[in-house]
Protein backbone atom coordinates (compact mmCIF):
# COMPACT_ATOMS: atom_id res chain seq x y z
CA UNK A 1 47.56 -43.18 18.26
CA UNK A 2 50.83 -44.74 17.31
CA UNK A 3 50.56 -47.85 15.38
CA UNK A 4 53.98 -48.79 17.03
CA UNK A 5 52.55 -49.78 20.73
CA UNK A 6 51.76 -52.97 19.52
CA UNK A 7 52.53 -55.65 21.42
CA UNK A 8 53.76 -59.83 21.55
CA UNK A 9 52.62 -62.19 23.65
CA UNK A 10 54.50 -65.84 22.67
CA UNK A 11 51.94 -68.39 24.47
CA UNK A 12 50.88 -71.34 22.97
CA UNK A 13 47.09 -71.83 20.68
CA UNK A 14 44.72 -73.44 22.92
CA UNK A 15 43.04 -76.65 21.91
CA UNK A 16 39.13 -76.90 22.03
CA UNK A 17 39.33 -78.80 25.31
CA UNK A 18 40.65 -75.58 26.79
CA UNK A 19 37.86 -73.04 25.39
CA UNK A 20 35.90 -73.35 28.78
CA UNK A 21 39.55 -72.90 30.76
CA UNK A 22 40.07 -69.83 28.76
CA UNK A 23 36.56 -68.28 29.34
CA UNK A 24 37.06 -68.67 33.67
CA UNK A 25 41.00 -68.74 33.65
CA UNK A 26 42.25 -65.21 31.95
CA UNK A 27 45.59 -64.99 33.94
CA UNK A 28 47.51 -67.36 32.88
CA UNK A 29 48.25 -65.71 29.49
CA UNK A 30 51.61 -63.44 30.35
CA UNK A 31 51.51 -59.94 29.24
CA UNK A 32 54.64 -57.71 29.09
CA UNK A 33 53.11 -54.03 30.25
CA UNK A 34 54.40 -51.09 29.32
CA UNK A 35 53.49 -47.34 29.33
CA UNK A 36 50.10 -46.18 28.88
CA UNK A 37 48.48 -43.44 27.08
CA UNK A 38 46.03 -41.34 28.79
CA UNK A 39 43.01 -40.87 27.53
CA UNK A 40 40.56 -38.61 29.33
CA UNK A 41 40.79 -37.56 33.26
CA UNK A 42 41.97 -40.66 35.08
CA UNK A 43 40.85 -43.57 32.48
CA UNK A 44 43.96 -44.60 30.53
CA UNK A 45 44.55 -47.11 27.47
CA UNK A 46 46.51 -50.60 28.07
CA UNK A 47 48.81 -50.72 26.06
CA UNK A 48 51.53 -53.80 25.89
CA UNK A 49 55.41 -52.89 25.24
CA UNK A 50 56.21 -55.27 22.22
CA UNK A 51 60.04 -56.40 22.63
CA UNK A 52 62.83 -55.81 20.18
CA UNK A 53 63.33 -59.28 19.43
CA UNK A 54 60.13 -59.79 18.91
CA UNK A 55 59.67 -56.65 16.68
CA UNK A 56 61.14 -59.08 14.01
CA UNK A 57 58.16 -61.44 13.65
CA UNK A 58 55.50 -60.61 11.25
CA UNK A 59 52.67 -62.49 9.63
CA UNK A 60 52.38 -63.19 5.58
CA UNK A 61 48.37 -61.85 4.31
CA UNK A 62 46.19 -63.28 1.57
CA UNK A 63 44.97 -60.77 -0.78
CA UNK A 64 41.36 -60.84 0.78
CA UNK A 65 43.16 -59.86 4.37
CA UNK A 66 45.18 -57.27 3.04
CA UNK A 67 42.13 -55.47 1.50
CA UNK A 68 39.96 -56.13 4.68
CA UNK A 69 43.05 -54.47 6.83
CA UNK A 70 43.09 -51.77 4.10
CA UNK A 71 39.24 -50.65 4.78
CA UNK A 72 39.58 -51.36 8.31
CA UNK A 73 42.78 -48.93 8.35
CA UNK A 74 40.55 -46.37 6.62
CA UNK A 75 38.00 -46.62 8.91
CA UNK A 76 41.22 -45.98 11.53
CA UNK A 77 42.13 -43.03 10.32
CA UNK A 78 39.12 -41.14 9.86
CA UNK A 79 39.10 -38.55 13.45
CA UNK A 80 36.25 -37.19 14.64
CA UNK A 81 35.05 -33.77 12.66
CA UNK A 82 32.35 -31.92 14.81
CA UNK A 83 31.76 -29.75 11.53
CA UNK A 84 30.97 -32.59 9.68
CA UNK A 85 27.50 -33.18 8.86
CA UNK A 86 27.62 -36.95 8.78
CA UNK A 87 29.40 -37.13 12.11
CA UNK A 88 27.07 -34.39 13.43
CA UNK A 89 24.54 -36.80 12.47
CA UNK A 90 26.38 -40.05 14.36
CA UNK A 91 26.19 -38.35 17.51
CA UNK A 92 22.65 -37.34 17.44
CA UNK A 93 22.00 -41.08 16.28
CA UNK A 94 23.80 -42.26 19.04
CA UNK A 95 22.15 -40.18 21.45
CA UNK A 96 18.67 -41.36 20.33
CA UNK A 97 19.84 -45.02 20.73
CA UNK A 98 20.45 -44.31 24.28
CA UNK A 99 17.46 -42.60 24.98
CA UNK A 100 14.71 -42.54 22.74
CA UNK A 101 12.35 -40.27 23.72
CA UNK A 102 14.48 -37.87 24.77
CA UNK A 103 15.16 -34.85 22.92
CA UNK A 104 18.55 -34.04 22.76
CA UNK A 105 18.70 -30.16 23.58
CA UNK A 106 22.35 -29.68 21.13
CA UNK A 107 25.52 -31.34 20.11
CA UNK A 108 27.16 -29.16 22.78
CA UNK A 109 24.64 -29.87 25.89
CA UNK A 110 24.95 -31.08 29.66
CA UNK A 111 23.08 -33.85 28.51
CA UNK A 112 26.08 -35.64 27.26
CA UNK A 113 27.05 -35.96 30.74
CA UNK A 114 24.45 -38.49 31.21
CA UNK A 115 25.87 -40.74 28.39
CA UNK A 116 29.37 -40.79 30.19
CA UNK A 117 31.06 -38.15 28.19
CA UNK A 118 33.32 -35.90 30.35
CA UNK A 119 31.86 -32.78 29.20
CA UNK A 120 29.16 -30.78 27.80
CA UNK A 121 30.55 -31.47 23.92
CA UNK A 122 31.44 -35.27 23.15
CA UNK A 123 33.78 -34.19 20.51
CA UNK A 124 36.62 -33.14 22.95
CA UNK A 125 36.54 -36.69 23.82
CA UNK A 126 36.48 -38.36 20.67
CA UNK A 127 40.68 -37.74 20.15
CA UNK A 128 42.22 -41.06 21.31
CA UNK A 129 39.35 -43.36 19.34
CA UNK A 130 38.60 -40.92 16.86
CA UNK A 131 35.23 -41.94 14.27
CA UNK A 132 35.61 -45.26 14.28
CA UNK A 133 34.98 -45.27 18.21
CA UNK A 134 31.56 -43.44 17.51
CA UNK A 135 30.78 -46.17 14.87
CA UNK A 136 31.30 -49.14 17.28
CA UNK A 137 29.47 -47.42 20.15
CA UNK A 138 25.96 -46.86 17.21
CA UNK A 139 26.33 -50.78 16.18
CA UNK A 140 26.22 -51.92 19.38
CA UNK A 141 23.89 -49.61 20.36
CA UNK A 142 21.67 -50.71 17.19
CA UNK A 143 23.14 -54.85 17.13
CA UNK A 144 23.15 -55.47 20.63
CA UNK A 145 20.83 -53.13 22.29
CA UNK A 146 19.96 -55.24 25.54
CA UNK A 147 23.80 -55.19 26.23
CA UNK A 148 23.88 -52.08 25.34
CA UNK A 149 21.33 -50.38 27.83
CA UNK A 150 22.58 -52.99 30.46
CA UNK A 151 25.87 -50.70 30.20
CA UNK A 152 24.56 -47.32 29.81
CA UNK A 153 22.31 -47.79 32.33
CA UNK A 154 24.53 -49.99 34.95
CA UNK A 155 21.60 -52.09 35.63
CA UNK A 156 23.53 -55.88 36.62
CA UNK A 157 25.49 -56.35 39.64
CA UNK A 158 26.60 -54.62 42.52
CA UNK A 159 27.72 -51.79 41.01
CA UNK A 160 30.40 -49.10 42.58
CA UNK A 161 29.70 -45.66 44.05
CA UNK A 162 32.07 -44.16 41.53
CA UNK A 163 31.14 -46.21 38.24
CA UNK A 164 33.23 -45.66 34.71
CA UNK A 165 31.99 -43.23 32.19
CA UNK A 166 30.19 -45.34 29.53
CA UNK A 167 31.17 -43.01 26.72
CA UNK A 168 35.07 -42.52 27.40
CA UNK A 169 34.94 -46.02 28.48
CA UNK A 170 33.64 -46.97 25.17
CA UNK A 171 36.77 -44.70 23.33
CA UNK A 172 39.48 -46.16 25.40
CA UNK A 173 38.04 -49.78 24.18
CA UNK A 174 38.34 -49.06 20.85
CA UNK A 175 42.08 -47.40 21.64
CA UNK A 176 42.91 -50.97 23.12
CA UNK A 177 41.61 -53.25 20.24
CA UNK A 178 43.34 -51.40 17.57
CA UNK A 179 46.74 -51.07 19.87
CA UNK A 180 46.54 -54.78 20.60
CA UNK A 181 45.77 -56.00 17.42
CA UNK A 182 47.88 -53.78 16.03
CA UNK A 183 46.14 -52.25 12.95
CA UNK A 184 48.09 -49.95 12.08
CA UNK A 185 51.15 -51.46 11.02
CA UNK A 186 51.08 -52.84 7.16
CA UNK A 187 50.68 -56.68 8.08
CA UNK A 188 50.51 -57.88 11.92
CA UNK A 189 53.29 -58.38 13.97
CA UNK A 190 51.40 -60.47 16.85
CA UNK A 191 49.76 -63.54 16.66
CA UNK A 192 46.60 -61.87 18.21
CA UNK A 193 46.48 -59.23 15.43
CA UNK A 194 47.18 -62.55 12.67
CA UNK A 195 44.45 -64.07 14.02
CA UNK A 196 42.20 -61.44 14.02
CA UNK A 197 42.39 -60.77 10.48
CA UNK A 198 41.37 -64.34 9.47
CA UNK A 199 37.98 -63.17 11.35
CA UNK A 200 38.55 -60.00 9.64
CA UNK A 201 37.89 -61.87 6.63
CA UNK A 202 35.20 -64.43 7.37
CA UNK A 203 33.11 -61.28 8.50
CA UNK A 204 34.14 -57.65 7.69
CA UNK A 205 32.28 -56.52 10.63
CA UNK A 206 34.72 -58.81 12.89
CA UNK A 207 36.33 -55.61 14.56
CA UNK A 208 32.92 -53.75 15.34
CA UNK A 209 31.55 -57.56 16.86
CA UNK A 210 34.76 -57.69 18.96
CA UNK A 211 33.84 -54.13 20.17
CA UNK A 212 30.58 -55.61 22.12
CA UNK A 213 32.36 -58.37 23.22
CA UNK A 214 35.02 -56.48 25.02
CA UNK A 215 32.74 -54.40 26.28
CA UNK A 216 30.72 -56.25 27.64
CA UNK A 217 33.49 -58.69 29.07
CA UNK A 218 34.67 -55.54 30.75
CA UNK A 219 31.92 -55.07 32.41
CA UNK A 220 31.84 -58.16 33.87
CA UNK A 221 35.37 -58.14 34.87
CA UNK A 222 34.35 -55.00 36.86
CA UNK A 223 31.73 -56.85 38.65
CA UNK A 224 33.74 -59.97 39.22
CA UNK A 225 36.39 -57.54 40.64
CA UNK A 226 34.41 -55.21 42.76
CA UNK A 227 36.00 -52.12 41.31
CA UNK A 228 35.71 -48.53 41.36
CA UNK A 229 36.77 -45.41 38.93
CA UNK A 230 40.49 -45.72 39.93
CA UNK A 231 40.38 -49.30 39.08
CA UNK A 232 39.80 -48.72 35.34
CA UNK A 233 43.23 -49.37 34.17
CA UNK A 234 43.71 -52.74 36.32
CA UNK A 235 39.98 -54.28 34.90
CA UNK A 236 41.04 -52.99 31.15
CA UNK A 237 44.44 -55.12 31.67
CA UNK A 238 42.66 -58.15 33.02
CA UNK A 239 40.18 -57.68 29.88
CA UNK A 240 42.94 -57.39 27.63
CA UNK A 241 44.21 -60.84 28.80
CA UNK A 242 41.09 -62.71 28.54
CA UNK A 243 40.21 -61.36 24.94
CA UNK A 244 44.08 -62.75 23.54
CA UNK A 245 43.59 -66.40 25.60
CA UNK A 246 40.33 -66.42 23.60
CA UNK A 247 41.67 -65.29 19.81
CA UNK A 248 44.31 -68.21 20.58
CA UNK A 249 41.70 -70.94 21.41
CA UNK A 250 42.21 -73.15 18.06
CA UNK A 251 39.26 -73.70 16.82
CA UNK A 252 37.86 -69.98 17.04
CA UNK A 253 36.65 -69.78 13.51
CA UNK A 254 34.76 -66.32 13.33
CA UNK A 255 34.52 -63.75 15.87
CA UNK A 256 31.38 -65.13 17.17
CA UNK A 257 33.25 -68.29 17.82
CA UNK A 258 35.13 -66.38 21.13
CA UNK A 259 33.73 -68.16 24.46
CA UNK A 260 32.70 -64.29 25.76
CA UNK A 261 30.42 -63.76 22.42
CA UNK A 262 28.38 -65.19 24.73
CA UNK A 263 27.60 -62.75 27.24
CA UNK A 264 25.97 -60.52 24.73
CA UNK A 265 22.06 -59.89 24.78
CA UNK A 266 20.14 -58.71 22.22
């Protein structure tokens, strides 16, 4: 992942009158496009082209945000090791919040096919998101587990012959989050990635919390748009947008604060 796909968007911080605007309106927040990274067969990362003139603008930290941002990073850079024990022991965790009661027959096993993954050994898939993407899928597995099962399982709506892959749809999420918040770069250089770190430090779990929501959210967007497997990189877009209208509503507070928090079940 390169830290320098960040991305601008000048629009204005919405008043509290406009938090219910921003939860049904999501388009009218303009987002300059740009290339996009692919990340496993025919699911690819949104990723916004930041401008040069706006490549200038950065944001001043407190000493709490800059160490919050600093464990976050590490968190970042920490890729998936399939011959580490402790990540060995993620995966089987994650497996066994996704279906308890069923034994899991390896770490390399056609099972994982049943979770999303595109093949028989998650790890392969694990590149673009690296550890950190297995972390957020285990606490909303274990934080949010209604939501969670909803997903897996596809069980609201009027779902699509050719659903997305859970799994890789869960690594290209956390791809987006840290391109659009940019969290890679030493202090942020969008207002979206500013404000995030003020939730960063009311609640160092801000980033895994914003996860679920996006998640989630993106699953409804795929409902609300009747979509299929090739329209993965048009709902994560529209996702994208709704997620920066809400982090610019003004009296968003904590993470839990953001009008789609709401769509989470426990």
């Amino acid at each position: 992942m390169d830290g320098s796909n960040g991305s601008f968007v000048a629009v204005r911080r919405l008043s509290g009158s406009d938090r219910a605007a921003a939860f049904h309106h999501s388009s009218s927040a303009e987002v300059v496009t740009g290339s996009t990274a692919w990340i496993g067969k025919g699911l690819s990362c949104v990723c916004a082209q930041r401008r040069d003139s706006d490549a200038r603008l950065s944001f001043d930290l407190t000493p709490v945000q800059e160490e919050c941002l600093q464990r976050l990073q590490n968190r970042i850079e920490v890729q998936y090791d399939s011959a580490n024990r402790e990540h060995q022991e993620a995966l089987q965790a994650l497996w066994c919040a996704s279906f308890p009661g069923t034994e899991l027959r390896g770490l390399i096993s056609e099972q994982w096919k049943e979770m999303g993954w595109q093949g028989k050994d998650p790890s392969t898939d694990f590149r673009g998101g690296g550890f950190i993407s297995l972390e957020n899928l285990l606490y909303f597995a274990g934080n949010y587990p209604k939501s969670f099962q909803e997903l897996l399982c596809k069980q609201n709506g009027d779902r699509a012959i050719w659903e997305y892959p859970f799994a890789v749809a869960g690594v290209n999420i956390t791809f987006m989050l840290i391109q659009m918040l940019d969290l890679q770069a030493v202090k942020p250089r969008s207002l979206f990635g500013a404000v995030f770190l003020k939730l960063l430090s009311e609640n160092e779990r801000a980033f895994d919390i914003l996860y679920c929501i996006t998640f989630k959210l993106m699953d409804q967007q795929w409902l609300d748009m009747h979509a299929t497997y090739m329209d993965f990189n048009t709902v994560m877009k529209s996702t994208r947008r709704q997620l920066e209208r809400e982090l610019l509503i003004e009296d968003i507070q904590r993470v839990e604060d953001m009008p789609s928090y709401r769509l989470l079940g426990r």
